[in-house]
N, C-alpha and C. Protein backbone atom coordinates (compact mmCIF):
# COMPACT_ATOMS: atom_id res chain seq x y z
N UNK A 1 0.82 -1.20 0.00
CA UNK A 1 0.00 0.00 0.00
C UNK A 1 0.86 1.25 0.00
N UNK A 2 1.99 1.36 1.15
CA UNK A 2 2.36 2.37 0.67
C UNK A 2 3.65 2.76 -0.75
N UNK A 3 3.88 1.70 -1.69
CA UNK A 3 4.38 1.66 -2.82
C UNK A 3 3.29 2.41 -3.65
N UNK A 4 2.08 2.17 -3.37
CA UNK A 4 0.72 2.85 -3.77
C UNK A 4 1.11 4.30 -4.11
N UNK A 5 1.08 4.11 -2.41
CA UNK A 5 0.33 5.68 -2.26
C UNK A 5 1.25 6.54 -2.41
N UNK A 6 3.32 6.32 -2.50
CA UNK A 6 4.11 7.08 -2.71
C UNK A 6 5.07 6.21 -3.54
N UNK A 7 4.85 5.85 -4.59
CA UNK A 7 5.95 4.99 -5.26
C UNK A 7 7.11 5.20 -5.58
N UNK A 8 7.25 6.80 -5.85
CA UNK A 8 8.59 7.38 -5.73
C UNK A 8 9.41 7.10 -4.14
N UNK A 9 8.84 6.99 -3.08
CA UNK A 9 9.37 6.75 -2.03
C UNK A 9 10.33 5.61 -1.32
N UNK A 10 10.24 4.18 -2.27
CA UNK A 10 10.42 3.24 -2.17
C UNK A 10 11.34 2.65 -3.37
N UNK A 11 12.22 2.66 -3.85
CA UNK A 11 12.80 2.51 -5.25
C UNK A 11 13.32 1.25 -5.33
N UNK A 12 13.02 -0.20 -5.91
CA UNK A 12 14.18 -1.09 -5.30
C UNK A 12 15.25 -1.25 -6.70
N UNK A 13 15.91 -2.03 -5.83
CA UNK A 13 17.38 -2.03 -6.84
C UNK A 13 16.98 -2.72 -8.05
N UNK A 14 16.32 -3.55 -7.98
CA UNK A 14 15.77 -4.67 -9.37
C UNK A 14 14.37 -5.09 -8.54
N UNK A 15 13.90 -5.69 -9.81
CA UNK A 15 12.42 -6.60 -9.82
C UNK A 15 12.65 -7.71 -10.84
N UNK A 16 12.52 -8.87 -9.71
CA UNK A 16 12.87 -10.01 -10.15
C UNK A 16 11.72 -11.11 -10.53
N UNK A 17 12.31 -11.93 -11.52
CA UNK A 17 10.98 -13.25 -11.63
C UNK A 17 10.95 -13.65 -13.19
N UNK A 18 9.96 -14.00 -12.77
CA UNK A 18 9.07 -14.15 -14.45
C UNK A 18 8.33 -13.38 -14.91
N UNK A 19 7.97 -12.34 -13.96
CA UNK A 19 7.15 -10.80 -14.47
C UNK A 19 5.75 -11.50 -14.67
N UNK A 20 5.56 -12.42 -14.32
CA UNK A 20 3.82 -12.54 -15.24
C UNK A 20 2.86 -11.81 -14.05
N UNK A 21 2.93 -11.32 -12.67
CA UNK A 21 2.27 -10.70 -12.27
C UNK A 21 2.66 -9.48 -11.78
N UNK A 22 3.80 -8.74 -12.53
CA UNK A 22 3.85 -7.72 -12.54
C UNK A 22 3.24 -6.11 -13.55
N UNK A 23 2.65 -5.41 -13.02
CA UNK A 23 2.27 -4.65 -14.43
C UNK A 23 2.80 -4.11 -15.54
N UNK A 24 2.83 -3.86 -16.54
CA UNK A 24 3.84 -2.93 -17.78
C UNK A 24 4.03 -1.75 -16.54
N UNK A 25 3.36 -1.02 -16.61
CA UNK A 25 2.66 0.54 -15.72
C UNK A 25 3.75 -0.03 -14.77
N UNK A 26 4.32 -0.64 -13.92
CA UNK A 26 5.07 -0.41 -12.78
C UNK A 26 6.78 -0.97 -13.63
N UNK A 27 6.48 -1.70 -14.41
CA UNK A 27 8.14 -1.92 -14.76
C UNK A 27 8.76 -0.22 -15.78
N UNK A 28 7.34 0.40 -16.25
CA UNK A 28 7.84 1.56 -17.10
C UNK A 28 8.37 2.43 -16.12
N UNK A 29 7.42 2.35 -15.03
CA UNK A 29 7.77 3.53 -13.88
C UNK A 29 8.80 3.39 -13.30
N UNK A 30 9.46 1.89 -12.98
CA UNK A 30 10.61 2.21 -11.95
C UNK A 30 11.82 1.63 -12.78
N UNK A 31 11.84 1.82 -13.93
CA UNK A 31 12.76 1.05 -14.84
C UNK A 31 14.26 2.60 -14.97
N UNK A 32 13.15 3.82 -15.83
CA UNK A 32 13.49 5.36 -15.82
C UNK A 32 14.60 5.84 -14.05
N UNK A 33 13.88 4.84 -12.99
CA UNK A 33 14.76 5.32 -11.85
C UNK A 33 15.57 4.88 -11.60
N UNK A 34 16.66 3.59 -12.18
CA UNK A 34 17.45 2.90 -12.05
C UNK A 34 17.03 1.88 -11.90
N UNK A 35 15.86 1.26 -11.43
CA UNK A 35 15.75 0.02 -10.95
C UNK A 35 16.05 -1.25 -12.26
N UNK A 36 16.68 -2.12 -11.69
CA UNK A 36 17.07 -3.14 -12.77
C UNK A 36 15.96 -4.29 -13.05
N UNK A 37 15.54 -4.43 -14.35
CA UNK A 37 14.48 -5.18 -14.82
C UNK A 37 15.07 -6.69 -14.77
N UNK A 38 15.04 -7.95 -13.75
CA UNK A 38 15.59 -9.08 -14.59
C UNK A 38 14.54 -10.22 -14.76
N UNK A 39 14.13 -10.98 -16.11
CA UNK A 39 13.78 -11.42 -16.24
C UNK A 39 13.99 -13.10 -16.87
N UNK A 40 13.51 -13.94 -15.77
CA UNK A 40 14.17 -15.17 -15.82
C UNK A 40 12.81 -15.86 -16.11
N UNK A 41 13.05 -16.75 -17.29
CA UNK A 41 12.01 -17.31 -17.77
C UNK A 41 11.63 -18.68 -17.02
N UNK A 42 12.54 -18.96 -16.24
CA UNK A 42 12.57 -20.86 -15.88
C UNK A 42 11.16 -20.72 -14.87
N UNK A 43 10.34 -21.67 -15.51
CA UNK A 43 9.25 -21.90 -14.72
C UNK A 43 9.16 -22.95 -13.57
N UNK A 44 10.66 -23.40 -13.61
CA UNK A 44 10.35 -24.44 -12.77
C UNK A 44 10.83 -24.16 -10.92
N UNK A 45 11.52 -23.11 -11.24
CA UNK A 45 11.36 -22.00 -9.70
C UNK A 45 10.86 -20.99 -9.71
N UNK A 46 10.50 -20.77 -7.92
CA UNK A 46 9.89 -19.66 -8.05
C UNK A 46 10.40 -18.26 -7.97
N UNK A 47 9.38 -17.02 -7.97
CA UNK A 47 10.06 -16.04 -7.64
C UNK A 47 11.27 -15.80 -6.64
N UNK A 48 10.88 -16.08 -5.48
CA UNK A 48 12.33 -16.37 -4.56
C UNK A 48 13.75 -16.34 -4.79
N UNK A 49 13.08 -18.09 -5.44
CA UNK A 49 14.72 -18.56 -5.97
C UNK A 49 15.36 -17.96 -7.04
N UNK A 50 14.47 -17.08 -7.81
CA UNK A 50 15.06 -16.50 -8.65
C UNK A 50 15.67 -14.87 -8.07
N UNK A 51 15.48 -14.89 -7.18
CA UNK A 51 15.91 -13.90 -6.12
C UNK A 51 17.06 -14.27 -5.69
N UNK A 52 17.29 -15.11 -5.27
CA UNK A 52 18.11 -15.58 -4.39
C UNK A 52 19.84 -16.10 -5.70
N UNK A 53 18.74 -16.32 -6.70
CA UNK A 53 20.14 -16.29 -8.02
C UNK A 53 20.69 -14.96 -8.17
N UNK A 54 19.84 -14.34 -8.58
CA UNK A 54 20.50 -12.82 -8.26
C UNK A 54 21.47 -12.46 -7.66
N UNK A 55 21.46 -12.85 -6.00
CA UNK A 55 21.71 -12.53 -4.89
C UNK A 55 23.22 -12.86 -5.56
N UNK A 56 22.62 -14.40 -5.66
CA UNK A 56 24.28 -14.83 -5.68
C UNK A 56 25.33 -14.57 -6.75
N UNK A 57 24.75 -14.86 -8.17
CA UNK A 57 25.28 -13.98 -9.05
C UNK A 57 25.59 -13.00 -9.39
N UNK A 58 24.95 -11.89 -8.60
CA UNK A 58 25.15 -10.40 -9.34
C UNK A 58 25.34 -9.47 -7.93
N UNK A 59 24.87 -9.72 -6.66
CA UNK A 59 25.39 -9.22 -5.60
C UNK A 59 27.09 -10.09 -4.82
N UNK A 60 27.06 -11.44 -5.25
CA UNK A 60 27.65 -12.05 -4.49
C UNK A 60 28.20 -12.16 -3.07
N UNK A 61 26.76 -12.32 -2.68
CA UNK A 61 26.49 -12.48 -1.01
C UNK A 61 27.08 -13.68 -0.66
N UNK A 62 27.44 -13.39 0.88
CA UNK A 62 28.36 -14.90 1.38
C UNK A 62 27.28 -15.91 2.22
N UNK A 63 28.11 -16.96 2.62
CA UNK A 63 26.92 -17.50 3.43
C UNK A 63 26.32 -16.75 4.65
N UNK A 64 27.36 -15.73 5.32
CA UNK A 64 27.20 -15.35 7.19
C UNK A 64 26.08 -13.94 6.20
N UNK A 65 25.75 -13.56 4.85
CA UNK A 65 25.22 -12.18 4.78
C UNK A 65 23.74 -12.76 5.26
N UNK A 66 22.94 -11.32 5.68
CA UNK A 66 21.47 -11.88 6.37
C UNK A 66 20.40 -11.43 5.33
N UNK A 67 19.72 -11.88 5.12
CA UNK A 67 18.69 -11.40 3.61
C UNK A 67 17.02 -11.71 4.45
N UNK A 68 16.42 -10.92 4.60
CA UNK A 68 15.22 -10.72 5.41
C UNK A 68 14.05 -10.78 3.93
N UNK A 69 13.12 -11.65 4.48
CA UNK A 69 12.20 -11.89 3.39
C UNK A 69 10.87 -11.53 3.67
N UNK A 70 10.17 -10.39 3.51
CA UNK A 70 9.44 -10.03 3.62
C UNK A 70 7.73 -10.53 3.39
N UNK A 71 7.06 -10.58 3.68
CA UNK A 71 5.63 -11.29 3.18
C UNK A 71 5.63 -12.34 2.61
N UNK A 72 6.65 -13.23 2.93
CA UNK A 72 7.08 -14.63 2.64
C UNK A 72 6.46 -15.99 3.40
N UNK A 73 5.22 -15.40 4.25
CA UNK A 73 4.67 -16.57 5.29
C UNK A 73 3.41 -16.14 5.30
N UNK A 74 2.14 -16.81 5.59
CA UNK A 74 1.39 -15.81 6.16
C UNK A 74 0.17 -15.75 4.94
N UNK A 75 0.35 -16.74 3.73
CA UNK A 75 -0.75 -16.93 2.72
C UNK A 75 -1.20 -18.30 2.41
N UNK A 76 -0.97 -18.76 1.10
CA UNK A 76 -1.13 -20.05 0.89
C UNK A 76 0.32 -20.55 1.42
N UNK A 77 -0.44 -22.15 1.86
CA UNK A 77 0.78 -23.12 2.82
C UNK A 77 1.59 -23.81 1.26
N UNK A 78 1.22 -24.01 0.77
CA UNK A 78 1.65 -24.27 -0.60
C UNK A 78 3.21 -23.60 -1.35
N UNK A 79 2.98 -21.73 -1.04
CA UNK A 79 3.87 -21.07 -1.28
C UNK A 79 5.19 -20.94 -0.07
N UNK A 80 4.19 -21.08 0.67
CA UNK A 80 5.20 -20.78 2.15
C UNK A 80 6.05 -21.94 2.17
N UNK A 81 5.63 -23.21 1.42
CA UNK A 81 6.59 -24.44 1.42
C UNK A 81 7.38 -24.45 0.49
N UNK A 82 7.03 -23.90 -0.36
CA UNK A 82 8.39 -23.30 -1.82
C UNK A 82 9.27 -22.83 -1.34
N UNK A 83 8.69 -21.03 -0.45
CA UNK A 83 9.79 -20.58 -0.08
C UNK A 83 10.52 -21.28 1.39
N UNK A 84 9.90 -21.88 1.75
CA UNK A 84 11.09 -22.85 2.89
C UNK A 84 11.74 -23.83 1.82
N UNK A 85 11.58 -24.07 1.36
CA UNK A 85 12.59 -25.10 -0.40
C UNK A 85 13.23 -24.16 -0.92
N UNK A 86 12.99 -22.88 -0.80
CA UNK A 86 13.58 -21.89 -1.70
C UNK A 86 14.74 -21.81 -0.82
N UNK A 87 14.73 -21.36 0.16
CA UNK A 87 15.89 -21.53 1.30
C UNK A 87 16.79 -22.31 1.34
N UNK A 88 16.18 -23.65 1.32
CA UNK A 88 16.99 -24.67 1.25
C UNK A 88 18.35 -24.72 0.09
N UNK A 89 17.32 -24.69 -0.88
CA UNK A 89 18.44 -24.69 -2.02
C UNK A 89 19.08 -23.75 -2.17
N UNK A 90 18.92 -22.25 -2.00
CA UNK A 90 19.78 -21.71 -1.38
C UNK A 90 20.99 -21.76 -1.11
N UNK A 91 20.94 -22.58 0.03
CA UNK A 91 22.28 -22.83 0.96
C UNK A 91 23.08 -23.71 0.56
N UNK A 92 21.92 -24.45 -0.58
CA UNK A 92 22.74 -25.89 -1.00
C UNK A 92 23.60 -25.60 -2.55
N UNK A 93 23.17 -24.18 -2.94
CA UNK A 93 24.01 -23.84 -4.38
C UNK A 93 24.68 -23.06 -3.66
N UNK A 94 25.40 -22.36 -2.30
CA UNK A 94 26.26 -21.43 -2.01
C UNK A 94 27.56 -22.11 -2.31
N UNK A 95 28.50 -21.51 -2.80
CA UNK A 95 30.04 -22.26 -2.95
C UNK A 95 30.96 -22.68 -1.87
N UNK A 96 30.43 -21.53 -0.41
CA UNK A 96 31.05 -22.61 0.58
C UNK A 96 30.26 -23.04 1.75
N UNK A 97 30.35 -22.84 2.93
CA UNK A 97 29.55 -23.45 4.07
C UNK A 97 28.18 -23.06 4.28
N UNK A 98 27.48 -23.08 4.55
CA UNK A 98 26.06 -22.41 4.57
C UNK A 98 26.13 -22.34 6.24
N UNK A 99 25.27 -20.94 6.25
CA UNK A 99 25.61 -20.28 7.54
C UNK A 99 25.46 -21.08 9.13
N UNK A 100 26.16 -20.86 9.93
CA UNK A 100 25.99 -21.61 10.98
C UNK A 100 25.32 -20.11 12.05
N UNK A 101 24.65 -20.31 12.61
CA UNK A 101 24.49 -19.08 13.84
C UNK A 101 25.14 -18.70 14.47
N UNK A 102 25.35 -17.86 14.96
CA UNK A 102 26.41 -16.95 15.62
C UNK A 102 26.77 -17.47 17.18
N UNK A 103 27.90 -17.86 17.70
CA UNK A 103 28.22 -18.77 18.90
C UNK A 103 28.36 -17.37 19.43
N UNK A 104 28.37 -17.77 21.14
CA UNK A 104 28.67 -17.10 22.05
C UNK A 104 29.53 -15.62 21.74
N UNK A 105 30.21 -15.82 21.15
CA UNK A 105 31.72 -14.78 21.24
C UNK A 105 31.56 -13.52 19.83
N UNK A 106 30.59 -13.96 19.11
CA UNK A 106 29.85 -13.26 17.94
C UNK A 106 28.50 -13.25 18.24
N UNK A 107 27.80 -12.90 19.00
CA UNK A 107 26.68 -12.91 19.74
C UNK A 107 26.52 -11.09 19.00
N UNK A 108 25.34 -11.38 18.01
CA UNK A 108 24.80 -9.86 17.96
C UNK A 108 24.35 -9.32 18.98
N UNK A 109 24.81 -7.66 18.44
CA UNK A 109 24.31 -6.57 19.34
C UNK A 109 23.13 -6.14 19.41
N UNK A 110 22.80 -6.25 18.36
CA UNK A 110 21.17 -5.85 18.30
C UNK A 110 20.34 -6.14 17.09
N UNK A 111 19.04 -6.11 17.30
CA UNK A 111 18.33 -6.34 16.16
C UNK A 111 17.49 -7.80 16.20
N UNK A 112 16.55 -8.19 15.68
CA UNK A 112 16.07 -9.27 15.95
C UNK A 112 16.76 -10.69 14.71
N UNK A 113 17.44 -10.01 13.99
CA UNK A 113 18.29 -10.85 13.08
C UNK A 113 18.98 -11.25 12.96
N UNK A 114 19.97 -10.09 13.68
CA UNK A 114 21.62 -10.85 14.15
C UNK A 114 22.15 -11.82 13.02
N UNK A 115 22.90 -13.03 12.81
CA UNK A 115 23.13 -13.63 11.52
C UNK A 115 22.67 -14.64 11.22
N UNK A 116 21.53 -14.48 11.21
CA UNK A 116 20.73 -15.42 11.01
C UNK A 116 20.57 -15.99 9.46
N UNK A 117 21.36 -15.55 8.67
CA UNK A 117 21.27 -16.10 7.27
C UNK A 117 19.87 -15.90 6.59
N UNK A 118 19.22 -16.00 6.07
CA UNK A 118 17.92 -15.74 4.93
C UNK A 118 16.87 -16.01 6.41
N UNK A 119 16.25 -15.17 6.44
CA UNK A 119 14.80 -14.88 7.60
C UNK A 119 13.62 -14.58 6.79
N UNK A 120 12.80 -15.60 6.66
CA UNK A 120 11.34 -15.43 6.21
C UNK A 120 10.65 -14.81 7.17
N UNK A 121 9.86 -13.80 6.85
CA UNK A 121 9.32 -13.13 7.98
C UNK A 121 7.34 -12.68 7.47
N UNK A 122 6.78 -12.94 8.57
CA UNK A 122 5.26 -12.40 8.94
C UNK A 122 5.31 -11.76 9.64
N UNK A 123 3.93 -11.34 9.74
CA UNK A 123 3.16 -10.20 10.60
C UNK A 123 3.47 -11.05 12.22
N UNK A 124 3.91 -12.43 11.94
CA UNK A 124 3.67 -13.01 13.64
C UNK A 124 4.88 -13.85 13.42
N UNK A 125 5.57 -14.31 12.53
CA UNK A 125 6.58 -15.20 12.68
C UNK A 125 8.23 -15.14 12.19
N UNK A 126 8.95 -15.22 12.53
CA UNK A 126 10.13 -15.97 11.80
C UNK A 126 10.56 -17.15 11.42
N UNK A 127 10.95 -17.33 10.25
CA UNK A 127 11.71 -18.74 10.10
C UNK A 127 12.73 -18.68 9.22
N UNK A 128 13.68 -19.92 10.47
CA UNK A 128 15.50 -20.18 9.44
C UNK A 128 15.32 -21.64 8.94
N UNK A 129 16.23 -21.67 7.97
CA UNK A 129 16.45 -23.13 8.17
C UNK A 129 17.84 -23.52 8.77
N UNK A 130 17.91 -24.39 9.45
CA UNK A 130 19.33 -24.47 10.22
C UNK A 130 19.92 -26.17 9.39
N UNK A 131 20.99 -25.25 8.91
CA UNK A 131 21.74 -26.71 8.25
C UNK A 131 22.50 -27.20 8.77
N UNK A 132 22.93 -28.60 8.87
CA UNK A 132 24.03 -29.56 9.70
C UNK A 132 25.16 -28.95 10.28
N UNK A 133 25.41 -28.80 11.73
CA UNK A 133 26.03 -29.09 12.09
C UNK A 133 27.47 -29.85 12.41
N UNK A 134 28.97 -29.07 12.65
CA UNK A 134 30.00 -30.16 12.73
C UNK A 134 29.53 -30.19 14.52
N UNK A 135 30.21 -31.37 14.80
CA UNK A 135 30.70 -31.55 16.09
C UNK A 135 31.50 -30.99 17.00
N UNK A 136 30.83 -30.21 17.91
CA UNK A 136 31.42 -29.01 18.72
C UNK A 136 31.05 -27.58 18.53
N UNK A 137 30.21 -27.97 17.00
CA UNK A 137 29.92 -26.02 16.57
C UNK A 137 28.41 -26.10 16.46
N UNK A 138 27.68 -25.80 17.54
CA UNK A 138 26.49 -25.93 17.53
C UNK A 138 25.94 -24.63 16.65
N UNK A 139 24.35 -24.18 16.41
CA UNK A 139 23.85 -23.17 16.22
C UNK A 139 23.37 -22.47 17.83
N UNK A 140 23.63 -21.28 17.75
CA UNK A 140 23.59 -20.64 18.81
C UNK A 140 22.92 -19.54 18.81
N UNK A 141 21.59 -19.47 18.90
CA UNK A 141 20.59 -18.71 18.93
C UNK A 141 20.01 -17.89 20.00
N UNK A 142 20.34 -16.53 20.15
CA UNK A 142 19.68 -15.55 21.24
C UNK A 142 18.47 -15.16 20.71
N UNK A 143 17.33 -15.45 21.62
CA UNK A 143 16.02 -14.41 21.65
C UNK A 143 16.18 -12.86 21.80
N UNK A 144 15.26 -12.12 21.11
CA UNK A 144 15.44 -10.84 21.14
C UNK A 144 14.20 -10.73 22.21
N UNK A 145 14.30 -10.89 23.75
CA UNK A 145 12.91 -10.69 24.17
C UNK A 145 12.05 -9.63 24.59
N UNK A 146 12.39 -8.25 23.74
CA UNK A 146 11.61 -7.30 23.61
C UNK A 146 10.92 -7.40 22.58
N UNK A 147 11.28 -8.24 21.59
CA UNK A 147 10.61 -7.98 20.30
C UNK A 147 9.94 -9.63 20.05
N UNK A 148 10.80 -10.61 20.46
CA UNK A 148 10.24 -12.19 20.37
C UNK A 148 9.62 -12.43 21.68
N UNK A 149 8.37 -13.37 21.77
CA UNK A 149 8.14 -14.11 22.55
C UNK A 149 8.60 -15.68 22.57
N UNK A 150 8.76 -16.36 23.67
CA UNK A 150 9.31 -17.50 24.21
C UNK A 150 9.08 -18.57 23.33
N UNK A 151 7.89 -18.37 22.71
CA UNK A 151 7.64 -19.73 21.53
C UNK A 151 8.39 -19.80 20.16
N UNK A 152 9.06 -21.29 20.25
CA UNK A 152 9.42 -21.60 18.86
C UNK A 152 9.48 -22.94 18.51
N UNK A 153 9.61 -23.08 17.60
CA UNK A 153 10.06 -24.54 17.19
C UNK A 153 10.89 -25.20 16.41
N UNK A 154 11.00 -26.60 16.13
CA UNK A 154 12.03 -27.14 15.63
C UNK A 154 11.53 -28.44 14.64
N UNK A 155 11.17 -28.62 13.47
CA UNK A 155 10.76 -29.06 12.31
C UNK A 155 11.73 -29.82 11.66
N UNK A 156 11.74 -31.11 11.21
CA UNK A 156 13.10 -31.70 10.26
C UNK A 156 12.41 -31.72 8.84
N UNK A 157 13.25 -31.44 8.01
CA UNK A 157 13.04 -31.07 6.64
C UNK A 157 13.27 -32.73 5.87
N UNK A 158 14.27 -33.40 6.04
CA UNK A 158 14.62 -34.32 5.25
C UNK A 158 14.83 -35.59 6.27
N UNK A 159 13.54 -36.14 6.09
CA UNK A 159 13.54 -37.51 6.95
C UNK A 159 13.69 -37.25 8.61
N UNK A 160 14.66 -38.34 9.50
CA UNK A 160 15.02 -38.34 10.50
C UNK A 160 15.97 -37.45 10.89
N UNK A 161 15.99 -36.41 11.61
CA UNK A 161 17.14 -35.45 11.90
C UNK A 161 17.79 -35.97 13.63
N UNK A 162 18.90 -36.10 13.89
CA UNK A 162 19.42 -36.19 15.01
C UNK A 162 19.80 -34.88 15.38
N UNK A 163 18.65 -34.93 16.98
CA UNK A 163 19.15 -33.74 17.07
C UNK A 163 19.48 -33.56 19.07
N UNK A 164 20.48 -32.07 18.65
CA UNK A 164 20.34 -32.15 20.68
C UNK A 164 20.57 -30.54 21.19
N UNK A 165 19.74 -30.06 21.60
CA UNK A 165 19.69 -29.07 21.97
C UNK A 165 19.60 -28.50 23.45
N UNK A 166 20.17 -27.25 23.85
CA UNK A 166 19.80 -26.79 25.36
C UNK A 166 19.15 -25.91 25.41
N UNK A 167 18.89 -24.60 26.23
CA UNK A 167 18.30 -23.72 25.93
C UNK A 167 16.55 -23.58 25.75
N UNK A 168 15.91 -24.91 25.69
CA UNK A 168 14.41 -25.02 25.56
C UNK A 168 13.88 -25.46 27.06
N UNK A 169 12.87 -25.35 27.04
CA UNK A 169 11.91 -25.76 27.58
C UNK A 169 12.20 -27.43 27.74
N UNK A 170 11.83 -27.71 26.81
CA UNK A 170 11.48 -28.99 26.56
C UNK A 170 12.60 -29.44 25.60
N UNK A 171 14.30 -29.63 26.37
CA UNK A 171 14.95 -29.96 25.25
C UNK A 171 15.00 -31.77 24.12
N UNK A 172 15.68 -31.55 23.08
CA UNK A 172 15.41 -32.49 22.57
C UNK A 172 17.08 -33.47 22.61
N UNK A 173 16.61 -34.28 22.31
CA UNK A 173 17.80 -35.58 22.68
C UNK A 173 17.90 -36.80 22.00
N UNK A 174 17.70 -36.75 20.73
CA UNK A 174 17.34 -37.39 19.69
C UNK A 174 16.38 -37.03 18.25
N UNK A 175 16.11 -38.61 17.64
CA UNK A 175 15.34 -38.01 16.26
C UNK A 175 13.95 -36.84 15.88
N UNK A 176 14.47 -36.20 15.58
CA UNK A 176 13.06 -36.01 14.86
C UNK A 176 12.91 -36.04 13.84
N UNK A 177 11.42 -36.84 13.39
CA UNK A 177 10.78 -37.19 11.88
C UNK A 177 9.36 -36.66 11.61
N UNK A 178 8.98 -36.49 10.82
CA UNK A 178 7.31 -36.86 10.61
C UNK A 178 7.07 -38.26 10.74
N UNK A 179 6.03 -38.08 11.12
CA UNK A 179 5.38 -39.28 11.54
C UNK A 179 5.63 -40.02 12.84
N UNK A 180 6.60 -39.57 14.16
CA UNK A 180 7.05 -39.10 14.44
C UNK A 180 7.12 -38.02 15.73
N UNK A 181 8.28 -37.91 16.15
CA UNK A 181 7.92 -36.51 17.25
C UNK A 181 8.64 -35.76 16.27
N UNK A 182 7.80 -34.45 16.30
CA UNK A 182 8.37 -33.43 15.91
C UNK A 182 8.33 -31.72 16.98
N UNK A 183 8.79 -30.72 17.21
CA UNK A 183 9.27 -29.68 18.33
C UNK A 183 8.35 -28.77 18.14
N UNK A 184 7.07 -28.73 18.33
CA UNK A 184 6.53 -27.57 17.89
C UNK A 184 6.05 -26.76 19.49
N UNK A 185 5.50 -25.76 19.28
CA UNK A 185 5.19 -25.06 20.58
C UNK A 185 6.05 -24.79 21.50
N UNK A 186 7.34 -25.28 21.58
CA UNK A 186 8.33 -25.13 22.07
C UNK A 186 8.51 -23.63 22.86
N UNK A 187 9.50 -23.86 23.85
CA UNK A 187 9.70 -22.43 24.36
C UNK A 187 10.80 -21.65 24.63
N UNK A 188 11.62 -21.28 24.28
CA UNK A 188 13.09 -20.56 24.72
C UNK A 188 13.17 -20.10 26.38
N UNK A 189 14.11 -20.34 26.98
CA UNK A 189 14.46 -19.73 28.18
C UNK A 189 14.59 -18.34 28.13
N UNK A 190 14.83 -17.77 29.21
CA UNK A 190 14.09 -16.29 29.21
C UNK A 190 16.29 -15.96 29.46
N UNK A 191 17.08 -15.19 28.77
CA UNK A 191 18.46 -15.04 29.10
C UNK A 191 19.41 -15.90 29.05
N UNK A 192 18.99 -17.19 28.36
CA UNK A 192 19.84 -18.26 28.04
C UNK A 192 19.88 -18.57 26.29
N UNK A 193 20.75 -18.77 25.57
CA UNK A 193 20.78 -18.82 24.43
C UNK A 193 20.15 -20.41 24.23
N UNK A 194 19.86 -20.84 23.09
CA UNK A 194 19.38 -22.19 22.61
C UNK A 194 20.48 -22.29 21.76
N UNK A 195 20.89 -23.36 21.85
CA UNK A 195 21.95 -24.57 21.42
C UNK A 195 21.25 -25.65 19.93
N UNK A 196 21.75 -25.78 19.20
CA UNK A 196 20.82 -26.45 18.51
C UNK A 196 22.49 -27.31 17.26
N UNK A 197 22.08 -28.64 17.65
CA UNK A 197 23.29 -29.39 16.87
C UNK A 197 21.91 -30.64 16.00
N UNK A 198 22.39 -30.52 15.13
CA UNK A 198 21.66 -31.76 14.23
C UNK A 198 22.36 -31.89 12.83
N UNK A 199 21.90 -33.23 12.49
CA UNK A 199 22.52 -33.70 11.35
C UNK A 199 21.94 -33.71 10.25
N UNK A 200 20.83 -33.48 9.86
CA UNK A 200 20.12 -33.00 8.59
C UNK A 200 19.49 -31.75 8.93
N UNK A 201 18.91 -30.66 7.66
CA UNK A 201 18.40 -29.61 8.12
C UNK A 201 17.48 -29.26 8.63
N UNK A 202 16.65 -28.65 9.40
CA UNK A 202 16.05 -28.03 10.21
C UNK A 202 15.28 -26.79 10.02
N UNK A 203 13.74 -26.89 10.05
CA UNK A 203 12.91 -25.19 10.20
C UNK A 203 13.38 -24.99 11.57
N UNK A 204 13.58 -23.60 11.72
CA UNK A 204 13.78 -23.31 13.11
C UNK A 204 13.05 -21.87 13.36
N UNK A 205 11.87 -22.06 14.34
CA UNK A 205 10.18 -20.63 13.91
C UNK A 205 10.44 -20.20 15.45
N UNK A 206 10.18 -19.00 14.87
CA UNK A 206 10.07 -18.16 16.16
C UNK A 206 8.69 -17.09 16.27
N UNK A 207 8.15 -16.57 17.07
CA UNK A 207 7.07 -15.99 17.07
C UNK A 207 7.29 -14.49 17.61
N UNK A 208 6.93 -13.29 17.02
CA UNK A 208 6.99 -12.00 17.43
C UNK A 208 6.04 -11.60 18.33
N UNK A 209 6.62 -10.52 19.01
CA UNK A 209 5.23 -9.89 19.73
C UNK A 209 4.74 -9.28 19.20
């Protein structure tokens, strides 16, 4: 709405995709201001990922950069599962490690993002995906608890995930699968970071106030 109501106000660097639901009327308008037109025909990803090629090709972002995804949750469950796939692959075409969370000693200063690598974000939620773990380098996750509340959870993406975490409520100490236990409703300690080691990847949701 407010791209609406002040479109000059908002300029982005490019507009990405397949364009089929974008208007002529908005690519004429912000084309004249610099903004870069790219158009990728492959139908077989989605907008996102064709975002996220960008990213990597033409910005060349690293794994630790943080990329916040805006109105990416919060419609059809359908899309919201693309873009958690969109993520995924992601991390899985980066050329080197895909991000681990920030341990103790790199502990952001502020912000509810800190390095959290690609953050899908709603009106009520966050979500990472947290990829494997070595042994000894856990993911190390601080709550922002002015801005997060205590609930989150922990989801395995690909089959059985081994997992072991501190920092919860209700920590975990083994598999999780579908079908299955899986971490939902979960709760973060109130000044204690969450620990999170597993061997396949991981949704990892957090809830805003």
């Amino acid at each position: 709405m407010a791209l609406i109501a002040c479109p000059s106000r908002y300029v982005p660097k490019a507009v990405i995709g397949d364009l089929d639901s974008v208007s002529r009327s908005s690519l004429e308008y912000y084309g004249p201001l610099g903004t870069e037109i790219v158009h990728y025909l492959d139908q077989d990803t989605n907008d996102l990922e064709k975002c996220f090629k960008y990213l990597r090709e033409k910005c060349h972002i690293t794994p630790g950069d943080s990329v916040i995804v805006l109105g990416s949750l919060g419609g059809r469950f359908d899309q919201e599962m693309a873009n958690i796939n969109a993520v995924l692959k992601h991390y899985l075409a980066m050329p080197t490690s895909p991000p681990r969370l920030a341990p103790p000693d790199e502990r952001p200063t502020s912000g509810i993002f800190g390095t959290l690598g690609v953050v899908l974000v709603s009106e009520e939620s966050l979500v990472s995906v947290l990829m494997p773990t070595a042994p000894g380098h856990p993911h190390v996750i601080y709550r922002d608890e002015a801005r997060e509340l205590p609930t989150c959870g922990l989801i395995p993406l690909f089959g059985a995930s081994e997992v072991i975490t501190t920092g919860l409520q209700w920590n975990v100490t083994g598999p999780l699968q579908f079908g299955s236990l899986i971490s939902t409703s979960n709760a973060s300690l109130d000044r204690v970071p969450v620990t999170v080691h597993c061997d396949r990847p991981l949704v990892w949701t957090r809830v805003l106030r």
